[in-house]
N, C-alpha and C. Protein backbone atom coordinates (compact mmCIF):
# COMPACT_ATOMS: atom_id res chain seq x y z
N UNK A 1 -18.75 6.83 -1.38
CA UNK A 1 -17.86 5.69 -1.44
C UNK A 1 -18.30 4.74 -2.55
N UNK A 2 -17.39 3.75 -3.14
CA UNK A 2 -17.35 2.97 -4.56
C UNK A 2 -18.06 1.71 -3.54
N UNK A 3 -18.77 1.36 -4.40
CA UNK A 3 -19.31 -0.22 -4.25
C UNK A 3 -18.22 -1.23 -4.38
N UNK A 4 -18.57 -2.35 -3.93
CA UNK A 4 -16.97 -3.40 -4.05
C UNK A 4 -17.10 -3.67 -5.65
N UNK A 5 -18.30 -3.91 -6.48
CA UNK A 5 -17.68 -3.98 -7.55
C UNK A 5 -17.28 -2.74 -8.79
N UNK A 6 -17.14 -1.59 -7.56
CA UNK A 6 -16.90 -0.69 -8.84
C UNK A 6 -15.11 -0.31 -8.42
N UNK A 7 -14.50 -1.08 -7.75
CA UNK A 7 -13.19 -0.78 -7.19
C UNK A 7 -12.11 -1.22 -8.18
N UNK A 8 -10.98 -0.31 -8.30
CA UNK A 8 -10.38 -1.14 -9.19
C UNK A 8 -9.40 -1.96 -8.34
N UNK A 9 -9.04 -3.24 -8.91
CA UNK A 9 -8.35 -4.19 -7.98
C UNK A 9 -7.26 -5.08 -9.07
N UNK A 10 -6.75 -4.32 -9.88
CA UNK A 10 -5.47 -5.01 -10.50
C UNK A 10 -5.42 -6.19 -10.10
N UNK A 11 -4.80 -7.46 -11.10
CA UNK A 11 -4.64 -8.63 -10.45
C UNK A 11 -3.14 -8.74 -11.31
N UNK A 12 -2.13 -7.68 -11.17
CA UNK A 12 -1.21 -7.77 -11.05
C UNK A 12 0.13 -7.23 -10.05
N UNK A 13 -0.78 -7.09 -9.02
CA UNK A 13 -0.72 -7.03 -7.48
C UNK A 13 -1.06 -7.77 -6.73
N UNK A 14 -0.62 -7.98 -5.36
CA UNK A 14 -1.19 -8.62 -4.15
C UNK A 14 -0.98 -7.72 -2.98
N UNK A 15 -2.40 -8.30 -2.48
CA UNK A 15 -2.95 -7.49 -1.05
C UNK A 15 -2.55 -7.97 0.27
N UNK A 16 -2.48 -6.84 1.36
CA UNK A 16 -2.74 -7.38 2.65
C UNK A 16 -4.00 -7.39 3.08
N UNK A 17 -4.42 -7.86 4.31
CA UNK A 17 -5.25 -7.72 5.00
C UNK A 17 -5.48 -6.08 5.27
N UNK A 18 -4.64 -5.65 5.59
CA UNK A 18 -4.57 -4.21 5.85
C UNK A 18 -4.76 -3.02 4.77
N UNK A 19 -4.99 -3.62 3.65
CA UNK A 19 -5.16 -2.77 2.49
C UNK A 19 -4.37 -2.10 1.75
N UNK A 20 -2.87 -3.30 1.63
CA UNK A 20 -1.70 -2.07 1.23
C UNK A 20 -1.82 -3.08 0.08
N UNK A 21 -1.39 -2.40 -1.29
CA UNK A 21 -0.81 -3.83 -1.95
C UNK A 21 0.62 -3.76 -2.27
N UNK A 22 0.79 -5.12 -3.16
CA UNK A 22 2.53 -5.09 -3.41
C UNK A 22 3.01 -5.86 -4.72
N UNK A 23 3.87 -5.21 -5.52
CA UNK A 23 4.12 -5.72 -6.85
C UNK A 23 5.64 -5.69 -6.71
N UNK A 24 5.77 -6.84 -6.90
CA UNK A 24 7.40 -7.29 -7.32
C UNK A 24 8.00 -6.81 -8.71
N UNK A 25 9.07 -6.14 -8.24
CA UNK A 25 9.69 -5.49 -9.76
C UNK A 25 11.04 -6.06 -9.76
N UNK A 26 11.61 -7.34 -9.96
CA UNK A 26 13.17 -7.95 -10.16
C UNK A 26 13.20 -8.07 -8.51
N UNK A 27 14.22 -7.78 -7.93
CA UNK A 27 14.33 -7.97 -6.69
C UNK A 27 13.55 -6.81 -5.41
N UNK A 28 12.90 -5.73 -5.41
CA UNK A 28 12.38 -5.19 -4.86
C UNK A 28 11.18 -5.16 -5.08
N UNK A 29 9.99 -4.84 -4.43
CA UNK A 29 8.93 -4.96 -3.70
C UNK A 29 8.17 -3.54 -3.86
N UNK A 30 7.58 -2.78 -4.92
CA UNK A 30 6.93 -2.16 -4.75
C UNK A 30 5.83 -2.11 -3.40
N UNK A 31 5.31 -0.85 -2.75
CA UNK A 31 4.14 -0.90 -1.94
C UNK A 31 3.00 0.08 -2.13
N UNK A 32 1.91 0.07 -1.85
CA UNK A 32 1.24 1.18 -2.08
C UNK A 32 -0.18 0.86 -1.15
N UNK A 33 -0.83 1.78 -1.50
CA UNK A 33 -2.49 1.40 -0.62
C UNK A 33 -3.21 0.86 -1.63
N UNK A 34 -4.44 -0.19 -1.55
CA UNK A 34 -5.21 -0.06 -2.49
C UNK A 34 -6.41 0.96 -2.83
N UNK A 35 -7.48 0.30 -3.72
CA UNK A 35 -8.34 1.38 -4.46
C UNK A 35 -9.31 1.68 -2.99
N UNK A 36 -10.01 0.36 -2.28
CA UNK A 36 -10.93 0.48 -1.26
C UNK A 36 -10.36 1.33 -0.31
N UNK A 37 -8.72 0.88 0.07
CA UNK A 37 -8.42 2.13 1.18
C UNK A 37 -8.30 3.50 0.72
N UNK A 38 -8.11 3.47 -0.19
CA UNK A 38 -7.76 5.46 -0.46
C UNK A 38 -9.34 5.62 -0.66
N UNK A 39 -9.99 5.09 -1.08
CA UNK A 39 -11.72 5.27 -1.05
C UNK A 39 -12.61 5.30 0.46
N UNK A 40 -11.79 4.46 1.15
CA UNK A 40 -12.79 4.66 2.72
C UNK A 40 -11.57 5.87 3.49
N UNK A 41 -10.74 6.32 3.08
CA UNK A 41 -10.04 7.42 3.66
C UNK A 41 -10.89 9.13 2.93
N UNK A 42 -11.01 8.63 1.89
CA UNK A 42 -11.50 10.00 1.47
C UNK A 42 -10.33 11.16 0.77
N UNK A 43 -10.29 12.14 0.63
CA UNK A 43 -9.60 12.81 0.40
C UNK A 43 -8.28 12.99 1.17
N UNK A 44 -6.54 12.54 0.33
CA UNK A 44 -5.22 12.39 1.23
C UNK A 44 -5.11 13.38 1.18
N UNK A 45 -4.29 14.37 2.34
CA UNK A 45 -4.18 15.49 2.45
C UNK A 45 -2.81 15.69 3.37
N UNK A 46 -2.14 14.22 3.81
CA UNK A 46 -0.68 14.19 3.79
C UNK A 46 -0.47 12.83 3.88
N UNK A 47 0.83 12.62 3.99
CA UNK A 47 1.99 11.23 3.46
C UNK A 47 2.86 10.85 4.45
N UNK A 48 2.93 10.59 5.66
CA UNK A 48 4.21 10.64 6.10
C UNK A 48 5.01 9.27 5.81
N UNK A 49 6.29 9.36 5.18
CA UNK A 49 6.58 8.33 5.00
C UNK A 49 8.37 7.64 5.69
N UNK A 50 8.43 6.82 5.61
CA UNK A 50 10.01 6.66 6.34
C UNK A 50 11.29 6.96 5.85
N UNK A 51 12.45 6.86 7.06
CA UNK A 51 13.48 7.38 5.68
C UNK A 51 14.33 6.37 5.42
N UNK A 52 14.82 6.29 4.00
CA UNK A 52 15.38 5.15 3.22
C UNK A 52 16.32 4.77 4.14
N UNK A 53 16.65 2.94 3.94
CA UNK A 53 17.10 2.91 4.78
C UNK A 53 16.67 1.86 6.10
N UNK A 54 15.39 2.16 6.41
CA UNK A 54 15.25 1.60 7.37
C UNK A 54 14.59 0.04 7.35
N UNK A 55 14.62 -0.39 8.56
CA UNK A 55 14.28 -2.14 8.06
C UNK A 55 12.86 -2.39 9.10
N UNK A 56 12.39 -2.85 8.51
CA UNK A 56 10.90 -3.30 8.46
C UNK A 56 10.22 -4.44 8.47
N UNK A 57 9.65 -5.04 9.49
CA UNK A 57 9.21 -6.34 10.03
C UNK A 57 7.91 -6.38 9.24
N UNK A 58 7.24 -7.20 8.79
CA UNK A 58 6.35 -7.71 8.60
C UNK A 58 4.90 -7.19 9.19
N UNK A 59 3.60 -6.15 8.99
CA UNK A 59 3.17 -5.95 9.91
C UNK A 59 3.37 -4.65 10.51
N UNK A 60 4.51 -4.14 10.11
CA UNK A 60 4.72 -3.09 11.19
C UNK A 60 4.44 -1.84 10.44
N UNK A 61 4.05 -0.59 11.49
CA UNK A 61 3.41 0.64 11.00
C UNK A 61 4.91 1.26 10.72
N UNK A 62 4.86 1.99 9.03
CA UNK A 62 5.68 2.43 8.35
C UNK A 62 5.25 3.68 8.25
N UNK A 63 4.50 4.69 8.21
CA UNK A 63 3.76 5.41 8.04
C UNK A 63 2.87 5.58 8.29
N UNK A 64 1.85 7.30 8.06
CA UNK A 64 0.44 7.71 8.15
C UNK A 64 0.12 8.53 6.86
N UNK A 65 -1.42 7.83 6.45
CA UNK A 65 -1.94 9.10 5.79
C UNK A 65 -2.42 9.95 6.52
N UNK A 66 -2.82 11.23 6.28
CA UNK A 66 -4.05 11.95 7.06
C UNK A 66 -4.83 12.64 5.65
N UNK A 67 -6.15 12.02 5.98
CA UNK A 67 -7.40 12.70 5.33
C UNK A 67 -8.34 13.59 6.17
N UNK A 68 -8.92 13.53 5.06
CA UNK A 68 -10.30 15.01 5.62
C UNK A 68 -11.25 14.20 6.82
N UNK A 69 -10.71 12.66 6.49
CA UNK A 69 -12.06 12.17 7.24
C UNK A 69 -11.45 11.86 8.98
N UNK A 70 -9.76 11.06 8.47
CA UNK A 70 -9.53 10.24 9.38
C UNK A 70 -7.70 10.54 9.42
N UNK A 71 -6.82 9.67 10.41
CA UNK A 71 -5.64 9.40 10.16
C UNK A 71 -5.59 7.97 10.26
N UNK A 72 -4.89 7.27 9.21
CA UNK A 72 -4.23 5.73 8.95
C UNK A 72 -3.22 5.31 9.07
N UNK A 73 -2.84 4.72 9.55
CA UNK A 73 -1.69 4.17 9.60
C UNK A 73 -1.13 3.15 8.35
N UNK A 74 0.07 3.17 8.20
CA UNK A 74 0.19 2.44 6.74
C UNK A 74 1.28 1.08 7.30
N UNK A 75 0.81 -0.47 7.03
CA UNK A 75 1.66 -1.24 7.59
C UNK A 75 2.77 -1.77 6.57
N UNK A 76 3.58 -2.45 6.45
CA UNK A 76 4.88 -3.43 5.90
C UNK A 76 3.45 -4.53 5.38
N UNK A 77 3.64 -4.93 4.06
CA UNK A 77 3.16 -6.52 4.16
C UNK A 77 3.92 -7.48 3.97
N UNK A 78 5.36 -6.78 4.24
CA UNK A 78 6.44 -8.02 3.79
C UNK A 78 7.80 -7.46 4.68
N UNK A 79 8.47 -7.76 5.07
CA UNK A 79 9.81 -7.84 6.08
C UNK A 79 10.57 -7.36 4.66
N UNK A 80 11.35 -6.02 5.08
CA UNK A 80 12.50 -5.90 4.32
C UNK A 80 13.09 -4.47 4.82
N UNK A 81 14.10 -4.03 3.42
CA UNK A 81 14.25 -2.60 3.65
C UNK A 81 14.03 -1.61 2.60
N UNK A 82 13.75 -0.76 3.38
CA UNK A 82 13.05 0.44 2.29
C UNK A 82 14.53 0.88 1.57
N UNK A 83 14.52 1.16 0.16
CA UNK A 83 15.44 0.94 -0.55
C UNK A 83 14.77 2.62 -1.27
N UNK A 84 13.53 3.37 -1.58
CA UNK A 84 13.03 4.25 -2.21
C UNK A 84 11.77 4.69 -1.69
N UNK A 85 12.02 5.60 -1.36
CA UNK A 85 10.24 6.15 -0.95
C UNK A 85 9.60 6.98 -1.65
N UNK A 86 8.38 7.72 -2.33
CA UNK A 86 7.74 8.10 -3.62
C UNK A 86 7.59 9.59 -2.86
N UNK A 87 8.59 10.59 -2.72
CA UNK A 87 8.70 11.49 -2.50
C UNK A 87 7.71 12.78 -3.14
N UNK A 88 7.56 12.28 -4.26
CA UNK A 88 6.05 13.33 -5.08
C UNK A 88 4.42 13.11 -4.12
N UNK A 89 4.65 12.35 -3.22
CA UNK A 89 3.61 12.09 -2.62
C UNK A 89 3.73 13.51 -1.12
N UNK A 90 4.88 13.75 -0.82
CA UNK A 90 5.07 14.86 0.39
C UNK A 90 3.94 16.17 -0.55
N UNK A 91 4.34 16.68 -1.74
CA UNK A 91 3.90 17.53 -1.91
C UNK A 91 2.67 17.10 -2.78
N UNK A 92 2.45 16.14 -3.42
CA UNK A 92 0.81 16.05 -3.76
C UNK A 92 0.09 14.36 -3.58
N UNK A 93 -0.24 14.67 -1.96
CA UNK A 93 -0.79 13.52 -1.59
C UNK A 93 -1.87 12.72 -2.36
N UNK A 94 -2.62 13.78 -2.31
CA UNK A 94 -3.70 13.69 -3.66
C UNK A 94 -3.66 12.51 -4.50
N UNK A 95 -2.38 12.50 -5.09
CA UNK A 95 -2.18 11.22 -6.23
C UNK A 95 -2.48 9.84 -5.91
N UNK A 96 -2.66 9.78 -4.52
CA UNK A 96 -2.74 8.41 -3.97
C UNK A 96 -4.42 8.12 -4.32
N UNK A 97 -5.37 9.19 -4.51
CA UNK A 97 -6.79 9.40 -4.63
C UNK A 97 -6.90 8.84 -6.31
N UNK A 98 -6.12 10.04 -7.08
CA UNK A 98 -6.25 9.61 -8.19
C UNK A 98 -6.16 8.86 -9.05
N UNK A 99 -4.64 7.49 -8.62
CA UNK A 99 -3.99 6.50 -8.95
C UNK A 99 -3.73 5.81 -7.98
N UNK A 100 -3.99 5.03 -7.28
CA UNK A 100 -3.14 4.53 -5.98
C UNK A 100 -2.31 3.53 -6.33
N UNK A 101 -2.23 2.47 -7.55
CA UNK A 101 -1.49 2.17 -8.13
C UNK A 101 -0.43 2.35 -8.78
N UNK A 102 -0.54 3.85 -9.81
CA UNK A 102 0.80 4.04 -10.29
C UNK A 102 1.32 5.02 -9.28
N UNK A 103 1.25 5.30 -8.02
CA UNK A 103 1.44 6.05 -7.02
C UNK A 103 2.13 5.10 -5.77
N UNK A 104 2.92 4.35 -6.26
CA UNK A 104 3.71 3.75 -4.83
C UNK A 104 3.91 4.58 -3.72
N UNK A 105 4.30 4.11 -2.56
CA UNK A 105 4.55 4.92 -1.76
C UNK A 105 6.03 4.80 -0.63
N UNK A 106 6.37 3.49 -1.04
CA UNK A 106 7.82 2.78 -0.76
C UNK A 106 7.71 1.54 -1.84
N UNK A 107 9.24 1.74 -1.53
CA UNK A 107 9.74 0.41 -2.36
C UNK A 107 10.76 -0.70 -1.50
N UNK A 108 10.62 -1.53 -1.25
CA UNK A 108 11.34 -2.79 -0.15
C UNK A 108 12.38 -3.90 -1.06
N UNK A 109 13.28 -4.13 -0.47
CA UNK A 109 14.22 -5.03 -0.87
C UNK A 109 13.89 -6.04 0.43
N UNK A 110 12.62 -7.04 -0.27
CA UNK A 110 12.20 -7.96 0.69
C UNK A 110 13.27 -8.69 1.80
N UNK A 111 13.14 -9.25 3.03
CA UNK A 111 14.20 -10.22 3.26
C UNK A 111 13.57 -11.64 3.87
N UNK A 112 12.30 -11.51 3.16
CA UNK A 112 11.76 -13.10 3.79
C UNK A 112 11.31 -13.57 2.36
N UNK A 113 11.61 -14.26 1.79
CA UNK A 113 11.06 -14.23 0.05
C UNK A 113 9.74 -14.86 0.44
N UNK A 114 9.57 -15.91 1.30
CA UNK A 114 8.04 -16.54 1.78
C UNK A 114 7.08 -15.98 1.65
N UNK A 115 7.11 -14.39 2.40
CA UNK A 115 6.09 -13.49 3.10
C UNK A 115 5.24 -13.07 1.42
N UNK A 116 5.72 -12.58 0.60
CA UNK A 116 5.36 -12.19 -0.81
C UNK A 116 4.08 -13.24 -1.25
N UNK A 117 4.07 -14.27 -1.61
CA UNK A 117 3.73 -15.88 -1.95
C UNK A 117 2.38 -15.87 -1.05
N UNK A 118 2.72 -15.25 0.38
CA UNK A 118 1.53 -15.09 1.67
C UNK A 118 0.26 -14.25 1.23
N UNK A 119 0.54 -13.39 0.36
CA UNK A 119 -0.10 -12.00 0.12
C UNK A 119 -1.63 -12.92 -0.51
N UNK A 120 -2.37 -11.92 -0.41
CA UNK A 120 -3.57 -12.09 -1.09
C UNK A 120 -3.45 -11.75 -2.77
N UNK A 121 -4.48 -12.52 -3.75
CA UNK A 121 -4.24 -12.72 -4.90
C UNK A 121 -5.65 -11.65 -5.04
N UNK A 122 -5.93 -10.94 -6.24
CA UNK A 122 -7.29 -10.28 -5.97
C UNK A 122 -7.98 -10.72 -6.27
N UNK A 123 -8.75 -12.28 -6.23
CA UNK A 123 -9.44 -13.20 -5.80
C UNK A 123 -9.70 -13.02 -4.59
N UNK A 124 -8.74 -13.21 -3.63
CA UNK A 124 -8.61 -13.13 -1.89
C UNK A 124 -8.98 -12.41 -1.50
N UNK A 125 -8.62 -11.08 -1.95
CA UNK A 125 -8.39 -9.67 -1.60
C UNK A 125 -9.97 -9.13 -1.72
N UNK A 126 -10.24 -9.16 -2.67
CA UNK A 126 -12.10 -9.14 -2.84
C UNK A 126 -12.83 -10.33 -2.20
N UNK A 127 -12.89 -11.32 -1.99
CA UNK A 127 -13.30 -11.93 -1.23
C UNK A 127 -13.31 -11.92 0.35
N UNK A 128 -12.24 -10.92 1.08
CA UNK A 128 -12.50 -10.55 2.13
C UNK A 128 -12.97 -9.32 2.40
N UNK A 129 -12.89 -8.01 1.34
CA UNK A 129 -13.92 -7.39 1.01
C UNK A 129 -15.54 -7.65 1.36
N UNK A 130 -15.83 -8.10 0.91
CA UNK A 130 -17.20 -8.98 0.54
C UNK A 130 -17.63 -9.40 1.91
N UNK A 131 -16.79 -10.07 2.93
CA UNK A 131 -17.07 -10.71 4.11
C UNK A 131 -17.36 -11.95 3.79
């Protein structure tokens, strides 16, 4: 496993608590995991993800990875609806290991604009890292 300062942590994203992050693209809401979670999961070895379409509270489990080590659950960090889900991820989970950034894994058409603004900055985001 990566040390906290060898993680990469874009600071043109924001984090949850839960380790997903999220980049605003015009009106939708990229999502994805960050670098520490696909690093304390270990090797992805599936994706399950939702189907477009559906609407999503704040918080709530949207999905699972399953790795070699563990299964995760993947949460919402923002209330909306899934508008695109990153379908190259069914057949090579993997990518989430190699990029977890340019590897979204849904995309949300927020419906609380607040919740976004809430997110951790990666200032925050490493700082609760850290403890």
């Amino acid at each position: 496993m990566k040390e906290i300062d060898e993680l990469n942590l874009p600071g043109d994203v924001y984090y949850s608590p839960e380790h997903e992050w999220a980049r605003k693209e015009g009106e939708t809401v990229k999502v994805g995991i960050s670098d520490y979670a696909q690093d304390q999961l270990g090797d992805i070895v599936f994706v399950e993800l939702p189907d477009v379409g559906a609407i999503l509270e704040k918080g709530e489990e949207f999905g699972t990875l399953e790795s070699v080590k563990a299964v995760s659950e993947i949460y919402a960090p923002l209330s909306g609806e899934v508008v695109a889900v990153n379908k190259t991820l069914v057949d090579a989970p993997e990518l989430l290991n190699e990029d977890p950034y340019d590897n979204w894994i849904i995309e949300l058409r927020p419906s609380v604009e607040d919740e976004y603004d809430e997110l951790l900055s990666r200032d925050d985001y490493l700082a609760l890292l850290q403890g």
